[in-house]
C-alpha atoms as a PDB file:
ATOM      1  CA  UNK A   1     -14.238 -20.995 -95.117  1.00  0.00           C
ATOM      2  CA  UNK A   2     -17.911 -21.219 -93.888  1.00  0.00           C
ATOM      3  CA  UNK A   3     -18.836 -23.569 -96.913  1.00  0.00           C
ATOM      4  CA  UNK A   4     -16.122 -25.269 -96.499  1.00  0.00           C
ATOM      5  CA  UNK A   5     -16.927 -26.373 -93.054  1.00  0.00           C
ATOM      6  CA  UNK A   6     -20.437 -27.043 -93.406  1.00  0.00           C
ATOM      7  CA  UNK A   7     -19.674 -29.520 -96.402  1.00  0.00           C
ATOM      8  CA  UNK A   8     -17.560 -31.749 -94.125  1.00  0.00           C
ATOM      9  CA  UNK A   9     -20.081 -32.123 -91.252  1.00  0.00           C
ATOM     10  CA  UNK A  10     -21.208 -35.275 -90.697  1.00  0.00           C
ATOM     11  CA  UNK A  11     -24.706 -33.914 -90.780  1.00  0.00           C
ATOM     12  CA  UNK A  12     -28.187 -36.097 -91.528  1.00  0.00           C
ATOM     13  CA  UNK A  13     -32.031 -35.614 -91.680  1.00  0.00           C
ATOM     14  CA  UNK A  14     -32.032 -36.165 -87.735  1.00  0.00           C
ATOM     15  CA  UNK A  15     -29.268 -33.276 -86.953  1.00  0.00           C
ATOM     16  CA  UNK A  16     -29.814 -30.051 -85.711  1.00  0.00           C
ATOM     17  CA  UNK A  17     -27.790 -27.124 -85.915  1.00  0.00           C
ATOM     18  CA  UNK A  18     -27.230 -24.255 -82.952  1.00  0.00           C
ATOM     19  CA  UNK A  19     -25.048 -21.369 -84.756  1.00  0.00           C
ATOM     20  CA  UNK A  20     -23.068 -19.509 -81.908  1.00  0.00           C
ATOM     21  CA  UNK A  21     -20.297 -17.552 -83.954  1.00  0.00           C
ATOM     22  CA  UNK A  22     -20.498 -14.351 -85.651  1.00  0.00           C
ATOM     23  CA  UNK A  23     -21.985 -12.966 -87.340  1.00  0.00           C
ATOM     24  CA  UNK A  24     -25.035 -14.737 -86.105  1.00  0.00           C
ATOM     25  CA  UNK A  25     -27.488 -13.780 -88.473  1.00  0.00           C
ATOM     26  CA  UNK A  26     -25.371 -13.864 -91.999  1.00  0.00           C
ATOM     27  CA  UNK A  27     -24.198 -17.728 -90.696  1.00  0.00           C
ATOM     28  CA  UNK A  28     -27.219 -19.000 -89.991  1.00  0.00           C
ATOM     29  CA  UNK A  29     -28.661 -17.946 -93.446  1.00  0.00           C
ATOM     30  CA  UNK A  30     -25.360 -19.513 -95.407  1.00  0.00           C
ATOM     31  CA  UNK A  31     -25.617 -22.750 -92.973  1.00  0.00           C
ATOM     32  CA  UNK A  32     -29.238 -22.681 -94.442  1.00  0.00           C
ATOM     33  CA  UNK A  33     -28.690 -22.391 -98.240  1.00  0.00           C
ATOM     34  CA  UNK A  34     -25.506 -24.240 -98.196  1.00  0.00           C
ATOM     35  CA  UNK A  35     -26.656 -27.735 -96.237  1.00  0.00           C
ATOM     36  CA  UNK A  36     -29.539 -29.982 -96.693  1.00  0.00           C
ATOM     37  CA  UNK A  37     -30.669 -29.569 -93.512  1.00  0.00           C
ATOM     38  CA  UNK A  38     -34.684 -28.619 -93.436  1.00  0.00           C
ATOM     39  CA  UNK A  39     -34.940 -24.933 -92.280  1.00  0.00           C
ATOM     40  CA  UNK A  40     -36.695 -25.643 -88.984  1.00  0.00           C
ATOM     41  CA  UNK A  41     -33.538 -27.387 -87.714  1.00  0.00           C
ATOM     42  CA  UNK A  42     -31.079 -24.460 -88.100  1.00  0.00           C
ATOM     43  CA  UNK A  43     -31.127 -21.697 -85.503  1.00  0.00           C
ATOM     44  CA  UNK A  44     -28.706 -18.897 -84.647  1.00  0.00           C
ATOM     45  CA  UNK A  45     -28.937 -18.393 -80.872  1.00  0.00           C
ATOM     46  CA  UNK A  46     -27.695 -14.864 -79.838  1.00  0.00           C
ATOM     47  CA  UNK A  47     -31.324 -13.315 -79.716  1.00  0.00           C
ATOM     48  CA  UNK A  48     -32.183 -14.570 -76.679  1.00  0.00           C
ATOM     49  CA  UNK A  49     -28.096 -13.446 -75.315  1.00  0.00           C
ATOM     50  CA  UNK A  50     -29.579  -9.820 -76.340  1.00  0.00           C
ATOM     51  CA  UNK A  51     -33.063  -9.902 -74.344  1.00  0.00           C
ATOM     52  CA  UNK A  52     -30.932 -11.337 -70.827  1.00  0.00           C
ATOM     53  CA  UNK A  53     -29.028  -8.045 -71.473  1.00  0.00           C
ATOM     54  CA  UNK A  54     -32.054  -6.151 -71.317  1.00  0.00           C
ATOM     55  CA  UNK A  55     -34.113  -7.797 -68.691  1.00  0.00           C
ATOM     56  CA  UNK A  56     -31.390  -6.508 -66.902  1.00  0.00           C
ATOM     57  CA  UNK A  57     -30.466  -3.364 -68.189  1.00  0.00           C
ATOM     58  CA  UNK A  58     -34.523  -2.721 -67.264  1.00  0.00           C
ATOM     59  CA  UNK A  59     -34.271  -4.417 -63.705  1.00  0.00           C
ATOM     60  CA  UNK A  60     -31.237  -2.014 -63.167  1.00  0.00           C
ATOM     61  CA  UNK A  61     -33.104   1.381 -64.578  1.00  0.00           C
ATOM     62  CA  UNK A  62     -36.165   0.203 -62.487  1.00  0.00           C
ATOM     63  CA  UNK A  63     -33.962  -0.640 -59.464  1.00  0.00           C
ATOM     64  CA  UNK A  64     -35.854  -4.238 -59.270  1.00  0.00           C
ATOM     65  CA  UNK A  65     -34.848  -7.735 -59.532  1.00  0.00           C
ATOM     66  CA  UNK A  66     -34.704  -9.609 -62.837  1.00  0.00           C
ATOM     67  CA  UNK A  67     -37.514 -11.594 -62.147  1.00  0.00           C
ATOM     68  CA  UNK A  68     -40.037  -8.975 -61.963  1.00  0.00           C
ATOM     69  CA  UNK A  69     -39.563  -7.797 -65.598  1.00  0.00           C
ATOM     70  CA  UNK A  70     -41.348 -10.156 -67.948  1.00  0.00           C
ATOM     71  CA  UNK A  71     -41.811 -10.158 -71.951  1.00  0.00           C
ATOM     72  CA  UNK A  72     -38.383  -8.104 -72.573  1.00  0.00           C
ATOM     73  CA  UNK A  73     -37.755  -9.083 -75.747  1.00  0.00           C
ATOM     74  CA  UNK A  74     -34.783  -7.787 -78.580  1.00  0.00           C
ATOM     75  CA  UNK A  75     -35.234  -8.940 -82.138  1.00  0.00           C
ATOM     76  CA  UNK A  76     -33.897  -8.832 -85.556  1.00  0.00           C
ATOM     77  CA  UNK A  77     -30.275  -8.719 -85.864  1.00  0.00           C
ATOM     78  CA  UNK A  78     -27.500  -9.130 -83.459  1.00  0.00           C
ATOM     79  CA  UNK A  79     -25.523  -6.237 -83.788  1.00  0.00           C
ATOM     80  CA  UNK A  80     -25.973  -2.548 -84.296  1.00  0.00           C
ATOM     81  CA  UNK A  81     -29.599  -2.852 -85.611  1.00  0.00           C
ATOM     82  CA  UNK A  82     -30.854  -4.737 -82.900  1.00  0.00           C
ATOM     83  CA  UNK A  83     -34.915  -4.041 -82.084  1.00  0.00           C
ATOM     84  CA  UNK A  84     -35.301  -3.635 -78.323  1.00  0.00           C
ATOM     85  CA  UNK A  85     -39.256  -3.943 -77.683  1.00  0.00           C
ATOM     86  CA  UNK A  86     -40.195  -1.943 -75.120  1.00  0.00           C
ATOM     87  CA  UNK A  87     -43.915  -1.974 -75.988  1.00  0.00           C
ATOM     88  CA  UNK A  88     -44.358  -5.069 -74.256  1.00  0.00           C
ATOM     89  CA  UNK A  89     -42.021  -5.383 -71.582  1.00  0.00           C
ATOM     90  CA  UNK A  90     -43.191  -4.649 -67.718  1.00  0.00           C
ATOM     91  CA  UNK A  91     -42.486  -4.322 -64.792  1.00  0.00           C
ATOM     92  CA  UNK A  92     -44.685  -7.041 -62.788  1.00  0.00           C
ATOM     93  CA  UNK A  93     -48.020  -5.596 -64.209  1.00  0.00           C
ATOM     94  CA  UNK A  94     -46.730  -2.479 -65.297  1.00  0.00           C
ATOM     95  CA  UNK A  95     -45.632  -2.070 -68.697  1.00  0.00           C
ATOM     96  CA  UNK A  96     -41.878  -0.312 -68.704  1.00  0.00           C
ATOM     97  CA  UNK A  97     -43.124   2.512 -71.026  1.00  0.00           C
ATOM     98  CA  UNK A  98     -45.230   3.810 -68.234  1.00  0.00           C
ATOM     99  CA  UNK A  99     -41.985   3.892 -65.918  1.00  0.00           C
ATOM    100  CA  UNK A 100     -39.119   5.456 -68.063  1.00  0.00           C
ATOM    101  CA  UNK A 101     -38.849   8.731 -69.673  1.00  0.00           C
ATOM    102  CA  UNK A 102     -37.594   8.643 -73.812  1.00  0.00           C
ATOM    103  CA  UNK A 103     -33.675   9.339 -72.128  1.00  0.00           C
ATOM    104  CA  UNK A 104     -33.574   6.278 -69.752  1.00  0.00           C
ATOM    105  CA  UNK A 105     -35.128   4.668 -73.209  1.00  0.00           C
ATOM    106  CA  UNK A 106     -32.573   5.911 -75.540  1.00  0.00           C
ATOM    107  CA  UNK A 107     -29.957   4.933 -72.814  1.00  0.00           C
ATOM    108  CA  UNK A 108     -30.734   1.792 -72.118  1.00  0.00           C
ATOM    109  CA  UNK A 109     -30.888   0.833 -76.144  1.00  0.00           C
ATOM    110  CA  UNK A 110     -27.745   2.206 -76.173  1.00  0.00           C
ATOM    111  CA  UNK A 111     -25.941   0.667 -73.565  1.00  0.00           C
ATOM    112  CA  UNK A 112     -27.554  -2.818 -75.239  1.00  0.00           C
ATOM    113  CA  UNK A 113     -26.466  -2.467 -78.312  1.00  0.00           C
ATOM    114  CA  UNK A 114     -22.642  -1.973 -77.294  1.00  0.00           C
ATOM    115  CA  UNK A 115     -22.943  -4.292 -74.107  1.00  0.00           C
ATOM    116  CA  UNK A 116     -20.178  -6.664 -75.705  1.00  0.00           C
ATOM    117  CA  UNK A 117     -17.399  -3.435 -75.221  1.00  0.00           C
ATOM    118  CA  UNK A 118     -18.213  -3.191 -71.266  1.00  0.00           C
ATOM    119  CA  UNK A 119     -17.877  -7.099 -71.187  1.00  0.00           C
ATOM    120  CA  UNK A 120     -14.602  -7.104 -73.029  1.00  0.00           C
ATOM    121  CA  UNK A 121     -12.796  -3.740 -70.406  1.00  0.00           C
ATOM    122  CA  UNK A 122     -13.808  -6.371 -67.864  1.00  0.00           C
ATOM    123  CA  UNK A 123     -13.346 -10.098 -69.203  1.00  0.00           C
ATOM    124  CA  UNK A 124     -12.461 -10.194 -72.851  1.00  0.00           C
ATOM    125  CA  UNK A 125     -15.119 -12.159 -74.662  1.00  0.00           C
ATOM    126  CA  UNK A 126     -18.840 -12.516 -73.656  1.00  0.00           C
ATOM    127  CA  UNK A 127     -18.689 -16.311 -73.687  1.00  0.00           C
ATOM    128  CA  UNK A 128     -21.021 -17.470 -70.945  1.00  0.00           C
ATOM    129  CA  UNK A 129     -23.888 -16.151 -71.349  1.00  0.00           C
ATOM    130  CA  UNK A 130     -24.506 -17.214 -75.095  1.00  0.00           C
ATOM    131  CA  UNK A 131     -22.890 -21.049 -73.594  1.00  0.00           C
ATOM    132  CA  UNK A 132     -26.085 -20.943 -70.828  1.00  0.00           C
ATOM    133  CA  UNK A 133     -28.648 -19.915 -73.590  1.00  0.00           C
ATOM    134  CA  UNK A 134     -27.061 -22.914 -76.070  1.00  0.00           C
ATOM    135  CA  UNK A 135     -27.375 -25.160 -73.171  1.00  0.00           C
ATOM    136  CA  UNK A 136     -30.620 -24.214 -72.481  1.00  0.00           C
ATOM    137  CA  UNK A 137     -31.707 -25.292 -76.293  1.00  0.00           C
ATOM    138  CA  UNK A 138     -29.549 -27.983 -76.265  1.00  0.00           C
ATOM    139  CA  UNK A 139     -31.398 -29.344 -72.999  1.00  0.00           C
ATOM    140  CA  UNK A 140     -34.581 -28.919 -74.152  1.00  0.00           C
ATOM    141  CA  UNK A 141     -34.454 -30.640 -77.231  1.00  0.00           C
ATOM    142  CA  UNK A 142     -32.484 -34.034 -75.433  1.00  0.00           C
ATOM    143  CA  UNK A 143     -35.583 -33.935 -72.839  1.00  0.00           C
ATOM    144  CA  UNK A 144     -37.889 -33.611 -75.697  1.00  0.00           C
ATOM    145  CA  UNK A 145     -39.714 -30.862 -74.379  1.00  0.00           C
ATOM    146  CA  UNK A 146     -40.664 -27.277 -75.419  1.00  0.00           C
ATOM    147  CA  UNK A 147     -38.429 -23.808 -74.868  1.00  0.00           C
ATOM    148  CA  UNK A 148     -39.831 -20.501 -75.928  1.00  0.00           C
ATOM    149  CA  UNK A 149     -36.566 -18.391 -76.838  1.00  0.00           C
ATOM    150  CA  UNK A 150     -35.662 -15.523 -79.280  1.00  0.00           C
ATOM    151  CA  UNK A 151     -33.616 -17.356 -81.922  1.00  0.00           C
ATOM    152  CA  UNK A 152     -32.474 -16.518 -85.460  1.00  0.00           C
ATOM    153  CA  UNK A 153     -34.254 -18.350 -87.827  1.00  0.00           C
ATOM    154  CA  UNK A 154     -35.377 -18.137 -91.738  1.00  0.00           C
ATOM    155  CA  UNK A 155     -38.299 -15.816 -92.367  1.00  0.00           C
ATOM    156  CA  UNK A 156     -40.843 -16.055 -94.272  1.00  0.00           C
ATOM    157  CA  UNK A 157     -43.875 -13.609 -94.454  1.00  0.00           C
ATOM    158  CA  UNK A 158     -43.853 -13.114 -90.518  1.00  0.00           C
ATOM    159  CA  UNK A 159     -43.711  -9.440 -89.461  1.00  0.00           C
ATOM    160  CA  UNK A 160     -43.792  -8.878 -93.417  1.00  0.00           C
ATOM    161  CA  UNK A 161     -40.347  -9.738 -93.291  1.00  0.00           C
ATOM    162  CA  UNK A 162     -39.026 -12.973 -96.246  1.00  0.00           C
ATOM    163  CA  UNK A 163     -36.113 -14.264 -97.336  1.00  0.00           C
ATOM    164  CA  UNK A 164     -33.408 -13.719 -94.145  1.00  0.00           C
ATOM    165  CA  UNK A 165     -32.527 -15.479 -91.230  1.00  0.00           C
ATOM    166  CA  UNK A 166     -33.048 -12.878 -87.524  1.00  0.00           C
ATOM    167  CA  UNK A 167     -34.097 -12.775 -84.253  1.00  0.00           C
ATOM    168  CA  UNK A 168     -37.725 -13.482 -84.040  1.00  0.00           C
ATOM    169  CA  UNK A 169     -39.492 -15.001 -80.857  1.00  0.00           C
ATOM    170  CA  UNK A 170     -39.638 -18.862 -81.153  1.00  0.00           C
ATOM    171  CA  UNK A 171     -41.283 -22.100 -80.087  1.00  0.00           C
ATOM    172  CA  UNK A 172     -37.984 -24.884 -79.988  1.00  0.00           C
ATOM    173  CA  UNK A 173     -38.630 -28.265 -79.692  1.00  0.00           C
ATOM    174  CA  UNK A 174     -37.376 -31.766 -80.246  1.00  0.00           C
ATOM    175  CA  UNK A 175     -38.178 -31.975 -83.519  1.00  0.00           C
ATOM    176  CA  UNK A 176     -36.520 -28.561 -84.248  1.00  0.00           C
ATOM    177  CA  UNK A 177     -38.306 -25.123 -84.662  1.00  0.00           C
ATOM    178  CA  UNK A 178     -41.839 -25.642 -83.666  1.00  0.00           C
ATOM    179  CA  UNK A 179     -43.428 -22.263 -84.594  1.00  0.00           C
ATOM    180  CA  UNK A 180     -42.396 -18.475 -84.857  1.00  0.00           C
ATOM    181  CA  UNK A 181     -44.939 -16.255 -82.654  1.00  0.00           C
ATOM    182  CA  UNK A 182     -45.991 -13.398 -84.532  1.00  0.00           C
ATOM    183  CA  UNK A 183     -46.086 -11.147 -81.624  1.00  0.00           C
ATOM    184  CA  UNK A 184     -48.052  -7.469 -81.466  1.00  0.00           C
ATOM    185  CA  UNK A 185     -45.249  -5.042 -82.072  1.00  0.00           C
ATOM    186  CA  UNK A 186     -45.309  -0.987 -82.026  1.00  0.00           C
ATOM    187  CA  UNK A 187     -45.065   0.518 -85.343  1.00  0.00           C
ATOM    188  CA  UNK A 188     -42.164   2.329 -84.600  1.00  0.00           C
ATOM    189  CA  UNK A 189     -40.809  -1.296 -83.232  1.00  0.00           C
ATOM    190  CA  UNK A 190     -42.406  -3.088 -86.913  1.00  0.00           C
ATOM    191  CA  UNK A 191     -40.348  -0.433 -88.547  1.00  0.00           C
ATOM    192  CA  UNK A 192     -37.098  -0.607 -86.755  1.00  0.00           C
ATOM    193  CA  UNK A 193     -37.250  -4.714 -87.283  1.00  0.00           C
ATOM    194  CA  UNK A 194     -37.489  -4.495 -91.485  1.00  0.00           C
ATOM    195  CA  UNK A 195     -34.733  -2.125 -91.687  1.00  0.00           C
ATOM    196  CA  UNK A 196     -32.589  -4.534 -89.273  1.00  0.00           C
ATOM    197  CA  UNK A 197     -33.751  -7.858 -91.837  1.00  0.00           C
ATOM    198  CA  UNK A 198     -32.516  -4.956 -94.386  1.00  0.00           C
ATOM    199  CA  UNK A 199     -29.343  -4.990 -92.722  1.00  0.00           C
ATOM    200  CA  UNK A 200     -28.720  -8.710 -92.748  1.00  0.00           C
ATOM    201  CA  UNK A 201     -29.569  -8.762 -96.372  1.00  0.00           C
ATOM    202  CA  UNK A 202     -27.262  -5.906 -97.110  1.00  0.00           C
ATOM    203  CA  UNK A 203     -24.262  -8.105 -95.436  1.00  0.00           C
ATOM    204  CA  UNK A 204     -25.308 -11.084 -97.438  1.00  0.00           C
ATOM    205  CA  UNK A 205     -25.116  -9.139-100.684  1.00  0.00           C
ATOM    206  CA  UNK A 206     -22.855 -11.035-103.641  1.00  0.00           C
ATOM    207  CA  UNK A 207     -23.149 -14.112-102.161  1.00  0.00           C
ATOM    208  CA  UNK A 208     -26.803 -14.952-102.698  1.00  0.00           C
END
């Protein structure tokens, strides 16, 4: 059904595609292989839905507002193997790993990775967040200017990571996807990201 869909797009060298649907990762990958549109135009956006969910699962933990935690990031696949990095978020100046003990840690990861089942006991479907983050994109690429945003794209070599499309941190522009930024990551957090691209892979198996 996917290939089916993509072939009757009326897609050329100057489109870009935002992939919104589940699941995020596997699309984004078969909208890849199966168009002919140049890598750096496809993204899958749900990354960046996953680090708003833990900017403020932190800012809750931390009793703070959202706007004092800063370089919350999640990576790699959205779903169960999702990478929360820890190592560099903080609070204002104060990086978060200073602040929580290994249970709020293991708690909040938790209550990340299955944020979608609170959302659906109160409102069925988690549809506006991922709408303001597409919106976001979508804006910044109309007003030709630059938006640094966790986004699912193909990777190659970064993070020692090749061949699969996942959350990495990204530079988005008009022209499409500017650069991937290699960030410092734990090892624990390096580790954790592999076995999520290992994931991906896994559900992409028999088809590529």
């Amino acid at each position: 059904m996917t290939k089916e869909i993509i072939s009757n797009l009326p897609l050329n060298s100057k489109s870009k595609v935002l992939v919104v649907s589940n699941p995020v990762d596997v699309l984004t990958y078969v909208f890849l292989k199966e168009s002919n549109i140049e890598k750096k135009k496809i993204f899958g956006l749900a990354s960046s839905l996953d680090t708003s969910r833990f900017r403020y699962l932190l800012s809750r933990e931390l009793s703070t507002d959202q706007s004092h935690i800063h370089d919350a990031l999640v990576l790699g696949e959205h779903g169960d193997s999702m990478v929360p990095i820890f190592s560099r978020a903080k609070k204002d100046d104060i990086p978060v790993l200073e602040l929580l003990d290994a249970n709020q840690i293991d708690s909040i990861s938790g209550n990340l990775r299955f944020y979608w089942k609170a959302l659906r006991e109160y409102k069925s479907r988690s549809v506006f967040g991922i709408s303001k983050r597409t919106c976001d994109v979508i804006e910044a690429i109309t007003n030709n200017s630059e938006i640094n945003i966790p986004s699912s794209v193909l990777v190659n070599g970064e993070f020692g990571i090749s061949d699969v499309c996942m959350g990495v941190p990204t530079k988005i522009s008009r022209n499409g996807l500017v650069e991937i930024q290699e960030v410092n990551l734990s090892e624990e957090e390096l580790e954790k990201l592999r076995h999520s691209a290992t994931e991906i892979k896994d559900d992409l198996k028999g088809s590529y």
